[in-house]
PDB file of N, CA and C in Angstrom:
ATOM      1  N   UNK A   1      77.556  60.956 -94.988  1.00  0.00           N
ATOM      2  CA  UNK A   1      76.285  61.639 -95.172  1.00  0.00           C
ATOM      3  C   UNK A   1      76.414  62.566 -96.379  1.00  0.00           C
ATOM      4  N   UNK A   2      75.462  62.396 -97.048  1.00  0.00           N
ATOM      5  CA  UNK A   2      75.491  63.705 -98.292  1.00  0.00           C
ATOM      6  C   UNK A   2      75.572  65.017 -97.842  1.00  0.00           C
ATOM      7  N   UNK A   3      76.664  65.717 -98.257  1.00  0.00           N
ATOM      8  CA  UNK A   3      76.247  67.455 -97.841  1.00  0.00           C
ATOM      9  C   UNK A   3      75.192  67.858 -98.582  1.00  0.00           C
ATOM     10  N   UNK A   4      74.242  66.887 -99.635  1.00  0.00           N
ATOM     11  CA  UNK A   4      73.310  68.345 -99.958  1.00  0.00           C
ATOM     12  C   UNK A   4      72.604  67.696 -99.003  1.00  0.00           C
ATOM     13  N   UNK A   5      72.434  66.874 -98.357  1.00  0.00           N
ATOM     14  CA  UNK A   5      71.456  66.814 -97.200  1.00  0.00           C
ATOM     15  C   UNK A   5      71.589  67.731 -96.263  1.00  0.00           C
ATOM     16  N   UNK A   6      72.867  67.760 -95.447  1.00  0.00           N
ATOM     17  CA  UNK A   6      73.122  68.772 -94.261  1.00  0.00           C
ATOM     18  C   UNK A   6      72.491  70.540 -94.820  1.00  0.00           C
ATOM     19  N   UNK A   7      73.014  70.529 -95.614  1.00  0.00           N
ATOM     20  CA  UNK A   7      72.952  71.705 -96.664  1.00  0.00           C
ATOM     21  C   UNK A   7      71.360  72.228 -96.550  1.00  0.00           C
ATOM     22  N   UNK A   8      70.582  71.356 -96.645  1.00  0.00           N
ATOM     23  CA  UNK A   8      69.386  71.589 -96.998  1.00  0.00           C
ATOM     24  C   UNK A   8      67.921  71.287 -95.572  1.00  0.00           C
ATOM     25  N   UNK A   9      68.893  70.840 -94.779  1.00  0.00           N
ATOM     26  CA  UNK A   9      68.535  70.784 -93.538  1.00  0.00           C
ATOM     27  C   UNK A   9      68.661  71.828 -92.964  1.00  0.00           C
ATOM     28  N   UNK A  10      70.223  72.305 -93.212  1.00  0.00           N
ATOM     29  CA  UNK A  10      70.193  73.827 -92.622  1.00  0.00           C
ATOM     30  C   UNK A  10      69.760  74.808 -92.550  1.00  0.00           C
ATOM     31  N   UNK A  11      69.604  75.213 -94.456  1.00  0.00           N
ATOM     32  CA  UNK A  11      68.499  75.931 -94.578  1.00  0.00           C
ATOM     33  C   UNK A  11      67.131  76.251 -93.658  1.00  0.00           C
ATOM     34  N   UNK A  12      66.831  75.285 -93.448  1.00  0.00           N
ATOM     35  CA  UNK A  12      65.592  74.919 -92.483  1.00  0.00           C
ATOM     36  C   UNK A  12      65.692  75.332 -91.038  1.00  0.00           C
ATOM     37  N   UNK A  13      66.612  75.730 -90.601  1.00  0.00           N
ATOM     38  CA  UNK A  13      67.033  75.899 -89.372  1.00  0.00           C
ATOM     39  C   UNK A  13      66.707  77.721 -88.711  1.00  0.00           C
ATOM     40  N   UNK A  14      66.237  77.695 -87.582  1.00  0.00           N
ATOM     41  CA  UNK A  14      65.670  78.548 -86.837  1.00  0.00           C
ATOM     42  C   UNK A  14      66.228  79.027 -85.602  1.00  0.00           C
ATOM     43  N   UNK A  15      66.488  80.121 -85.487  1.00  0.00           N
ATOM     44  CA  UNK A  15      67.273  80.353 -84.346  1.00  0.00           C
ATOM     45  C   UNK A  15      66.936  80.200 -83.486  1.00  0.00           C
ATOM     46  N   UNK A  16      66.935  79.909 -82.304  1.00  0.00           N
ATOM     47  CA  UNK A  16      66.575  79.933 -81.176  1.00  0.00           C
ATOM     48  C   UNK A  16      67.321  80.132 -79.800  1.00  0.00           C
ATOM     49  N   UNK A  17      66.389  81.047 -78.693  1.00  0.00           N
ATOM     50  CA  UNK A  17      67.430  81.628 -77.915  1.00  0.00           C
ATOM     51  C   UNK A  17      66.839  81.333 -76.542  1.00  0.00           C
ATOM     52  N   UNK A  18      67.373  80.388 -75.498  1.00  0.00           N
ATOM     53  CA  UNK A  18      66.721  80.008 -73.927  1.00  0.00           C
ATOM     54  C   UNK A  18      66.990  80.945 -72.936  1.00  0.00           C
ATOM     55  N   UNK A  19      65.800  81.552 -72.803  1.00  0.00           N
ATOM     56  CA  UNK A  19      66.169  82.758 -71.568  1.00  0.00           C
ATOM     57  C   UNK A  19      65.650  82.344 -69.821  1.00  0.00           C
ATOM     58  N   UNK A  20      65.960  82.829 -69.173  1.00  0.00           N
ATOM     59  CA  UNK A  20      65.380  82.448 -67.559  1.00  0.00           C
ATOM     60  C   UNK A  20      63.751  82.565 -67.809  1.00  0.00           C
ATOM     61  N   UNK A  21      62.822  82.237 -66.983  1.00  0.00           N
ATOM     62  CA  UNK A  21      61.754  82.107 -67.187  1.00  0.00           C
ATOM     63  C   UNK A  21      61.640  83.192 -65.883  1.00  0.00           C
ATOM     64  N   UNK A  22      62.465  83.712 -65.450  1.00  0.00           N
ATOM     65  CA  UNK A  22      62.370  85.145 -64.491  1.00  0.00           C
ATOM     66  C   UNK A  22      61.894  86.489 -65.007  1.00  0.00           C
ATOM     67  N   UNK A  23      61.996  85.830 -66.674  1.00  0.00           N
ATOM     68  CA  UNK A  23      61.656  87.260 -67.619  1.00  0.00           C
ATOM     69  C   UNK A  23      60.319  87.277 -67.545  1.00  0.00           C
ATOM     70  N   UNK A  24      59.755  86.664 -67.269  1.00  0.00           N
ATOM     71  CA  UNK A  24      58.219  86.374 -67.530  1.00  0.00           C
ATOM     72  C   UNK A  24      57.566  86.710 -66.044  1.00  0.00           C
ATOM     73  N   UNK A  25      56.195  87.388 -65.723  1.00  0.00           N
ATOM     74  CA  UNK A  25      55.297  87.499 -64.549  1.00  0.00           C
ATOM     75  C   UNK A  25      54.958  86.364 -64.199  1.00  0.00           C
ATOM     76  N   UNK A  26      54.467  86.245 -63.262  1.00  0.00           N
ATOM     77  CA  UNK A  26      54.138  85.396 -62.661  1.00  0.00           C
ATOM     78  C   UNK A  26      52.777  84.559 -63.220  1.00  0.00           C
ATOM     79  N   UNK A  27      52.019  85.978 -63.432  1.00  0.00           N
ATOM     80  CA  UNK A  27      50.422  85.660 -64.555  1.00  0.00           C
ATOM     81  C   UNK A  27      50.787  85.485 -65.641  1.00  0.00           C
ATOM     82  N   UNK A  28      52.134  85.598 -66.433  1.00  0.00           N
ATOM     83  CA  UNK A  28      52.725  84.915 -67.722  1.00  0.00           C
ATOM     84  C   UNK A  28      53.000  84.015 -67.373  1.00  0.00           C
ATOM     85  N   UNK A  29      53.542  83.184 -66.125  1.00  0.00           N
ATOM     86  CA  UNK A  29      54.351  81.797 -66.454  1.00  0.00           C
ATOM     87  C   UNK A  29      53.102  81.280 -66.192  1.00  0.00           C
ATOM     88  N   UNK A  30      52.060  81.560 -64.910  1.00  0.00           N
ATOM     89  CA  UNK A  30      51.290  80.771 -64.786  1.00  0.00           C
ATOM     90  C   UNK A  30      50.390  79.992 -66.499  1.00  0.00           C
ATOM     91  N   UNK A  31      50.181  81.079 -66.977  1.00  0.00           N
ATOM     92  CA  UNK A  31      49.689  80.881 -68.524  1.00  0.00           C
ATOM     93  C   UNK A  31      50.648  80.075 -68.901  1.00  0.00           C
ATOM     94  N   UNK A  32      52.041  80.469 -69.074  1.00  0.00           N
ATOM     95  CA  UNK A  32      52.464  79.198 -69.943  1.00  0.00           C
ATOM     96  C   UNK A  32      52.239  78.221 -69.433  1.00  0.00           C
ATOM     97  N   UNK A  33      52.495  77.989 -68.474  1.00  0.00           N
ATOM     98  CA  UNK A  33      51.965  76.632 -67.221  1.00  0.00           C
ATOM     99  C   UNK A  33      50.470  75.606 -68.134  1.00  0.00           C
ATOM    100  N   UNK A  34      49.537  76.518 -68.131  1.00  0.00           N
ATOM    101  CA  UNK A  34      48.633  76.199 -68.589  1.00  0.00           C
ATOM    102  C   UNK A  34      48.370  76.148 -69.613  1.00  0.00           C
ATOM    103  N   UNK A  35      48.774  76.243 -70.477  1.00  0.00           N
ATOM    104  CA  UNK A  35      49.048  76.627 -72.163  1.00  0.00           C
ATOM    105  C   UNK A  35      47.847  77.629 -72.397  1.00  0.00           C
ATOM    106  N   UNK A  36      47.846  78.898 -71.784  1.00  0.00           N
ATOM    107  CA  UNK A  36      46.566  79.821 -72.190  1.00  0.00           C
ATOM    108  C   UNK A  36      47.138  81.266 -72.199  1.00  0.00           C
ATOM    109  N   UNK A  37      48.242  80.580 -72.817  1.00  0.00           N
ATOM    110  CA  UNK A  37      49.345  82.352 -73.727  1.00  0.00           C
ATOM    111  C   UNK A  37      48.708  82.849 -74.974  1.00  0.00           C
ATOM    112  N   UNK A  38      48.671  84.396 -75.503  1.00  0.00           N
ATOM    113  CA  UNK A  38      47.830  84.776 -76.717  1.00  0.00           C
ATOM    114  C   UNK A  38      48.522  84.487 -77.781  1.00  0.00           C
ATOM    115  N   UNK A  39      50.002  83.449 -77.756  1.00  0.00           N
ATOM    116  CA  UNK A  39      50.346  83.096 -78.810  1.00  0.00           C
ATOM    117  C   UNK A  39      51.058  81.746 -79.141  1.00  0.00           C
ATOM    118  N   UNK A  40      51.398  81.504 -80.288  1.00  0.00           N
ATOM    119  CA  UNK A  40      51.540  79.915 -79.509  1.00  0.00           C
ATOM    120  C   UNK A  40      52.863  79.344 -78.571  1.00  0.00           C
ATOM    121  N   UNK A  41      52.492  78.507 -78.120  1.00  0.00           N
ATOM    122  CA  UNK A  41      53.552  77.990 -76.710  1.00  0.00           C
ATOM    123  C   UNK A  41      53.080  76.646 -76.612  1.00  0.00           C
ATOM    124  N   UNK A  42      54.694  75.943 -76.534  1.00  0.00           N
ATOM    125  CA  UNK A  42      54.352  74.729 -76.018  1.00  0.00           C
ATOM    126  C   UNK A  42      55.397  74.636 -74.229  1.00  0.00           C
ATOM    127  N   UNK A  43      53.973  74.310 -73.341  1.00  0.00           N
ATOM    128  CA  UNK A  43      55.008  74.462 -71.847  1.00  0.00           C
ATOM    129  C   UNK A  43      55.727  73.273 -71.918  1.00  0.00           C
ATOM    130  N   UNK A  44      56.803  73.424 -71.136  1.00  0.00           N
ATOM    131  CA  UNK A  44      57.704  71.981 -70.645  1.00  0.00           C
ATOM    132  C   UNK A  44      57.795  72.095 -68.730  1.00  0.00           C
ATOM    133  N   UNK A  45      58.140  70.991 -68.549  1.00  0.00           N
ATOM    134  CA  UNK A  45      57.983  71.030 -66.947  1.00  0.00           C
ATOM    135  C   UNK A  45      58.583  71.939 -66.133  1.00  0.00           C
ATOM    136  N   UNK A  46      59.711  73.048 -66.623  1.00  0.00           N
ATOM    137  CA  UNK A  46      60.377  74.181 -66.662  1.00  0.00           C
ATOM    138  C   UNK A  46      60.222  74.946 -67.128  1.00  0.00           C
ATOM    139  N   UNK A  47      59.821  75.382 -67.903  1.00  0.00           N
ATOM    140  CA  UNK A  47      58.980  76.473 -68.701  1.00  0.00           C
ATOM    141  C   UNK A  47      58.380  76.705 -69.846  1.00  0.00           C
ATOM    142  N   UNK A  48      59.065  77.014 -71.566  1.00  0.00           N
ATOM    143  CA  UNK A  48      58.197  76.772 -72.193  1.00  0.00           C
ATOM    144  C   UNK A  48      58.685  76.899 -73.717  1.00  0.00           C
ATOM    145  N   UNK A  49      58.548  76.624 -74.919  1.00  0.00           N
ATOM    146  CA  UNK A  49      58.569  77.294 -76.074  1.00  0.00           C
ATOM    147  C   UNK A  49      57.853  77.721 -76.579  1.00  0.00           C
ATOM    148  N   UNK A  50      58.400  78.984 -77.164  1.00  0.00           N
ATOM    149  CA  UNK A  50      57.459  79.655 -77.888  1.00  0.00           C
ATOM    150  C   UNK A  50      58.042  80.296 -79.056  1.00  0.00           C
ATOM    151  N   UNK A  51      56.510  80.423 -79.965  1.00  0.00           N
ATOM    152  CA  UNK A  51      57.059  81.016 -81.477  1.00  0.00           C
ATOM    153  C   UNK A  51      56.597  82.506 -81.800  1.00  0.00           C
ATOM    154  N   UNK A  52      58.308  83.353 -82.189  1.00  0.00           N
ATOM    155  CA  UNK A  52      57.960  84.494 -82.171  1.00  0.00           C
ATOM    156  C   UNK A  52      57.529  84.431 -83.778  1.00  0.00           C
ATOM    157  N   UNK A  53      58.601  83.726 -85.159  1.00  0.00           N
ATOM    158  CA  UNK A  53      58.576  83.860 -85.769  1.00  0.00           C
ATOM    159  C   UNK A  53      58.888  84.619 -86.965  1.00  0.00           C
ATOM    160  N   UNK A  54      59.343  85.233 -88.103  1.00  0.00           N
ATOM    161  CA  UNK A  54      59.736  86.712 -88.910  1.00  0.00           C
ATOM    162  C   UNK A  54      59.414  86.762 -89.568  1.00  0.00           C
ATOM    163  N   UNK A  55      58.163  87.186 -90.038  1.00  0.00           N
ATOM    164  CA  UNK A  55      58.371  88.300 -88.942  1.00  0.00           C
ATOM    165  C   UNK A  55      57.081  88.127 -88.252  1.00  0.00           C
ATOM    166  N   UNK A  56      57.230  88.612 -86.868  1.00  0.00           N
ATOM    167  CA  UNK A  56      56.581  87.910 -86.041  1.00  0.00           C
ATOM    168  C   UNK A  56      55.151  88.039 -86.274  1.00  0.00           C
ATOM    169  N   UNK A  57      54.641  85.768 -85.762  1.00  0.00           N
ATOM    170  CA  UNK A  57      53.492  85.952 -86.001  1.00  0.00           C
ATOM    171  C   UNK A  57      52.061  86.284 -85.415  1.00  0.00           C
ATOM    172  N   UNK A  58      52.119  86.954 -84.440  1.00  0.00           N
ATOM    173  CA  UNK A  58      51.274  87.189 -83.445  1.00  0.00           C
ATOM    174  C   UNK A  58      51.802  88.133 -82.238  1.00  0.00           C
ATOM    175  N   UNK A  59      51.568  89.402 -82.068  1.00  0.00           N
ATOM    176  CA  UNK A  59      52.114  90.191 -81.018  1.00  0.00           C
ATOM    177  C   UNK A  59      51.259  89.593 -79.749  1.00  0.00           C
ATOM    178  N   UNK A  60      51.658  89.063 -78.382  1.00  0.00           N
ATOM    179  CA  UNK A  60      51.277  89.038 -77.163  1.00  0.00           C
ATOM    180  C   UNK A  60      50.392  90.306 -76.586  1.00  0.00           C
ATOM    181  N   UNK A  61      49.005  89.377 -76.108  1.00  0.00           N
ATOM    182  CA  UNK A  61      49.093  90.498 -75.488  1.00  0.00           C
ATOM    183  C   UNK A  61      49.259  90.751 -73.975  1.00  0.00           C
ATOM    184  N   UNK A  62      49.813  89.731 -73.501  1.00  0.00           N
ATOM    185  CA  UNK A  62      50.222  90.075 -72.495  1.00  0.00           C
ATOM    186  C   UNK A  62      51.672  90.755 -72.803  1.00  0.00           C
ATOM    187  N   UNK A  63      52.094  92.115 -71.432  1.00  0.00           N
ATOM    188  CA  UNK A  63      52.783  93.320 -72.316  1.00  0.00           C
ATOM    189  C   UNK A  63      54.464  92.856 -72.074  1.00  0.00           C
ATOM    190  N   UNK A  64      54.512  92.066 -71.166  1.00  0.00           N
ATOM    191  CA  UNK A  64      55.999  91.411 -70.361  1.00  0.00           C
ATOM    192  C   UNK A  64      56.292  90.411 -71.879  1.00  0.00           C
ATOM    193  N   UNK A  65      55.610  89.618 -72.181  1.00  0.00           N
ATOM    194  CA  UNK A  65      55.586  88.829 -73.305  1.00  0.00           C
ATOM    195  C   UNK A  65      55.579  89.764 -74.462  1.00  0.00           C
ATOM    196  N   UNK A  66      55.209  90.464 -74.395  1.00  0.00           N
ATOM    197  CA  UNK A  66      55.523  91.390 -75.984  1.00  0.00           C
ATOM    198  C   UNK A  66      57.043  92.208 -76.160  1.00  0.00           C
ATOM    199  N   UNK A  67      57.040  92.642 -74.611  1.00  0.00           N
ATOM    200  CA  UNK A  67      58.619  93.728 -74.842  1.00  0.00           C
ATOM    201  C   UNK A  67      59.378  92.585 -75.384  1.00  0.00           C
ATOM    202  N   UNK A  68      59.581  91.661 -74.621  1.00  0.00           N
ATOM    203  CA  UNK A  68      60.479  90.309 -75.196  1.00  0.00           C
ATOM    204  C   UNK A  68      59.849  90.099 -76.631  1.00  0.00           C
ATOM    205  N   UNK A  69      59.221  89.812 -77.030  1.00  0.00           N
ATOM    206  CA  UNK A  69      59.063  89.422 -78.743  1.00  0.00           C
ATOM    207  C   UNK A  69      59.708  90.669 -79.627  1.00  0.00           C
ATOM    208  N   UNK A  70      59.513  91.789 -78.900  1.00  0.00           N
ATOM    209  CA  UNK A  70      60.192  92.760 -79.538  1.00  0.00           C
ATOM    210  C   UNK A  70      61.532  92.531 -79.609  1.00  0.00           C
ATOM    211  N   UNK A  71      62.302  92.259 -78.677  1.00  0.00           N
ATOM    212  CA  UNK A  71      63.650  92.241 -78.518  1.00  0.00           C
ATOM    213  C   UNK A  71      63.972  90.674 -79.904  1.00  0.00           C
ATOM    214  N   UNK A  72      63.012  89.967 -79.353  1.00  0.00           N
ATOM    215  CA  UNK A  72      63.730  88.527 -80.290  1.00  0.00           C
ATOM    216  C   UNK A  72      63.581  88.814 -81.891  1.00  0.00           C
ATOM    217  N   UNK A  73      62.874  89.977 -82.598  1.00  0.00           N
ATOM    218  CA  UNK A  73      62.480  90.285 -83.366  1.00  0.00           C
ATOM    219  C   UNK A  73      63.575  91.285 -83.999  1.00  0.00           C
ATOM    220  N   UNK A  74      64.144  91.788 -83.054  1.00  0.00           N
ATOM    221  CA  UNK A  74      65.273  92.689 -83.606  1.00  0.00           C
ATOM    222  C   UNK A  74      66.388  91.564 -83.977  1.00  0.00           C
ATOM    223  N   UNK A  75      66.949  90.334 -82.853  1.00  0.00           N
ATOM    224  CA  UNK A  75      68.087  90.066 -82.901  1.00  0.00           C
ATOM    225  C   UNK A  75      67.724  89.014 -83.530  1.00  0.00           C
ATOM    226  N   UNK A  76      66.563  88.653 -84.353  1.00  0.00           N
ATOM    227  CA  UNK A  76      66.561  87.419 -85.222  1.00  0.00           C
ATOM    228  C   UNK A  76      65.684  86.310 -85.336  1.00  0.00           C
ATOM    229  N   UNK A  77      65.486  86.426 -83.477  1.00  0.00           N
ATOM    230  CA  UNK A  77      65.328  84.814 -83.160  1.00  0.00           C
ATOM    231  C   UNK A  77      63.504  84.698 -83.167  1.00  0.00           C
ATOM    232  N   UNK A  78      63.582  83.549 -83.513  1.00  0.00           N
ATOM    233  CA  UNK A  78      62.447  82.545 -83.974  1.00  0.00           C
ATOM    234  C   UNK A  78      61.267  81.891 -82.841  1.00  0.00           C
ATOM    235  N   UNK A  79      62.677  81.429 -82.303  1.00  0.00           N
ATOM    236  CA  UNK A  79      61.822  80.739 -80.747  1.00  0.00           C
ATOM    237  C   UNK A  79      62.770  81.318 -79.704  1.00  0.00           C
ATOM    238  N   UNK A  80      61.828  80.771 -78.710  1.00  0.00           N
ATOM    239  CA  UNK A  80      62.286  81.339 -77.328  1.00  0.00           C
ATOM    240  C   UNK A  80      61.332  80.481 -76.332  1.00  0.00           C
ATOM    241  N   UNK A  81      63.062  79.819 -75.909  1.00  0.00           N
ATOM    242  CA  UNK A  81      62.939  78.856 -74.843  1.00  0.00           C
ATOM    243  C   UNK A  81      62.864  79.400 -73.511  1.00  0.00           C
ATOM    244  N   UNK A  82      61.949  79.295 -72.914  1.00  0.00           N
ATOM    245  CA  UNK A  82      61.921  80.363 -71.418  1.00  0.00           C
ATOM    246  C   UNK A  82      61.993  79.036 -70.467  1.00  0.00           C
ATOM    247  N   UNK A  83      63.002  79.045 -69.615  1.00  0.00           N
ATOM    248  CA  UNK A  83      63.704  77.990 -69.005  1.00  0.00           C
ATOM    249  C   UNK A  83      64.369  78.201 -67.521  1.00  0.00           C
ATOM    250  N   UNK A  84      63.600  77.684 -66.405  1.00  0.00           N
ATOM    251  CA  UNK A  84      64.018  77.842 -64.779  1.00  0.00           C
ATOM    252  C   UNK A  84      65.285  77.886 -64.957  1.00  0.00           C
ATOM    253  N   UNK A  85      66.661  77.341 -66.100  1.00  0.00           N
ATOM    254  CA  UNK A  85      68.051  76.789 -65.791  1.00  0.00           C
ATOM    255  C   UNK A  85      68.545  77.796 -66.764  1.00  0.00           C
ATOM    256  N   UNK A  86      68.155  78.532 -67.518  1.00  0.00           N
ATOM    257  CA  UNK A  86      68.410  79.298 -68.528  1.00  0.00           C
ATOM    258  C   UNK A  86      69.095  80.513 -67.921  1.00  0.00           C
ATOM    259  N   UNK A  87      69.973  81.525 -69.002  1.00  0.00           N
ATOM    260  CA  UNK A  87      70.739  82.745 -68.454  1.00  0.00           C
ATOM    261  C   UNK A  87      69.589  83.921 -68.307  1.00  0.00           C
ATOM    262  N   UNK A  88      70.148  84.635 -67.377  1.00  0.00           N
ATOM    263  CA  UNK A  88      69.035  85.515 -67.118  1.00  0.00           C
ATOM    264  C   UNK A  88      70.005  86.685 -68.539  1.00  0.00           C
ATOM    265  N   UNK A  89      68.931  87.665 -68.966  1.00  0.00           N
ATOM    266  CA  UNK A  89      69.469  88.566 -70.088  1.00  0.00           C
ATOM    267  C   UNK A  89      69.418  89.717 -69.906  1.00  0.00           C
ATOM    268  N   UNK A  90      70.961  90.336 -69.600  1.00  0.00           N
ATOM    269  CA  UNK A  90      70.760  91.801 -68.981  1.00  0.00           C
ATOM    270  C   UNK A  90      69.921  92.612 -70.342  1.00  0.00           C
ATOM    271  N   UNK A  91      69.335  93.211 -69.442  1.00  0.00           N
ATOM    272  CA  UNK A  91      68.159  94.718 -70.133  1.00  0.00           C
ATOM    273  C   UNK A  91      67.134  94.286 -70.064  1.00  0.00           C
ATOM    274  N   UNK A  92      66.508  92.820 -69.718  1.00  0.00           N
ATOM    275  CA  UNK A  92      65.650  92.305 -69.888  1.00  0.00           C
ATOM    276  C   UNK A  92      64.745  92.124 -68.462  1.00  0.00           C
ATOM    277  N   UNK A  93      63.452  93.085 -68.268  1.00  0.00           N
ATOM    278  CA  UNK A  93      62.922  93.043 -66.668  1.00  0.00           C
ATOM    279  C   UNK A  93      63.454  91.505 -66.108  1.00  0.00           C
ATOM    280  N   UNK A  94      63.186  91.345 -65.087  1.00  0.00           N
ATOM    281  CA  UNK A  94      63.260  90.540 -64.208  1.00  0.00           C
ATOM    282  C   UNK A  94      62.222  90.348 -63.108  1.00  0.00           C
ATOM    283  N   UNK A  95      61.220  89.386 -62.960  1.00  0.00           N
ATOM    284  CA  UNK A  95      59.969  89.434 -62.068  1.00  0.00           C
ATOM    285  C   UNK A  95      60.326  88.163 -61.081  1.00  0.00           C
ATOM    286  N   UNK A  96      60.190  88.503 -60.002  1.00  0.00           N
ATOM    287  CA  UNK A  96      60.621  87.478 -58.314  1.00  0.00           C
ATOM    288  C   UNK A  96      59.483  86.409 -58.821  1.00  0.00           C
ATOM    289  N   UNK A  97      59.703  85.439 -57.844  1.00  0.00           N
ATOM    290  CA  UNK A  97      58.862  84.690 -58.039  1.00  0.00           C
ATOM    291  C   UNK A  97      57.993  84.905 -56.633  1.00  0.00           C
ATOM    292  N   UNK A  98      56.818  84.134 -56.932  1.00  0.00           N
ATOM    293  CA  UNK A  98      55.897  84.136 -55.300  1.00  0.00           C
ATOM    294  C   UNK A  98      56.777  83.894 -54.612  1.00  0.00           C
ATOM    295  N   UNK A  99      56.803  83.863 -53.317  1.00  0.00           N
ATOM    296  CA  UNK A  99      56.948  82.822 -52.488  1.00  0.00           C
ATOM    297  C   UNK A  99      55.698  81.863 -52.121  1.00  0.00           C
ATOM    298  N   UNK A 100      56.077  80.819 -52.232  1.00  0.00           N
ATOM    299  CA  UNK A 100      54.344  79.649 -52.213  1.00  0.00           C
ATOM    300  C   UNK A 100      54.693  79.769 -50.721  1.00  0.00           C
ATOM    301  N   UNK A 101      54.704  79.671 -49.620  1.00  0.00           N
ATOM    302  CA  UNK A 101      54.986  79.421 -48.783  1.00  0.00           C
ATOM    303  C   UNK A 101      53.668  81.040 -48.011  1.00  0.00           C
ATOM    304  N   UNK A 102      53.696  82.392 -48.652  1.00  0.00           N
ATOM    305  CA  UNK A 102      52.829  82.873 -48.172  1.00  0.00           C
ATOM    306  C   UNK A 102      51.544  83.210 -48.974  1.00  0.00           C
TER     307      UNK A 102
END
């Protein structure tokens, strides 16, 4: 393979960081669920991507979704994979889920 290919691919490259989708409310995941977040998101059957961007292009306004854009905004990152299998991130709230059951 040519390195100025890799090279120039890289360039192109975006950080991205998969967090638990525990970071998110419940009226946030449901939105990502539905794709009716105030910024863009694409959901997956687990949770979701989304673009913070740099510098970021759209503050949330939902406020659980914004402290987090803040944080991804300091340490770099671009996207943010919010993911049922993902690490949960100490400092970062943490919201239970329903229980469907009541």
């Amino acid at each position: 393979m040519e390195t100025t290919s890799v090279a120039n691919l890289r360039a192109q490259a975006e950080p991205l960081a998969s967090l638990s989708i525990s970071h998110l409310s419940s009226s946030t995941r449901l939105k990502l669920a539905d794709d009716e977040l105030s910024v863009n998101a694409y959901p997956t059957d687990c949770g979701g991507i989304l673009y913070v961007g740099v510098p970021c292009h759209r503050i949330p306004t939902e406020a659980d979704l914004a402290a987090i854009f803040e944080v991804a905004q300091l340490a770099g990152v671009v996207w943010l994979n919010f993911d049922s299998e993902a690490a949960v991130i100490d400092g970062l709230p943490i919201f239970e889920m329903p229980d469907p059951a009541s």
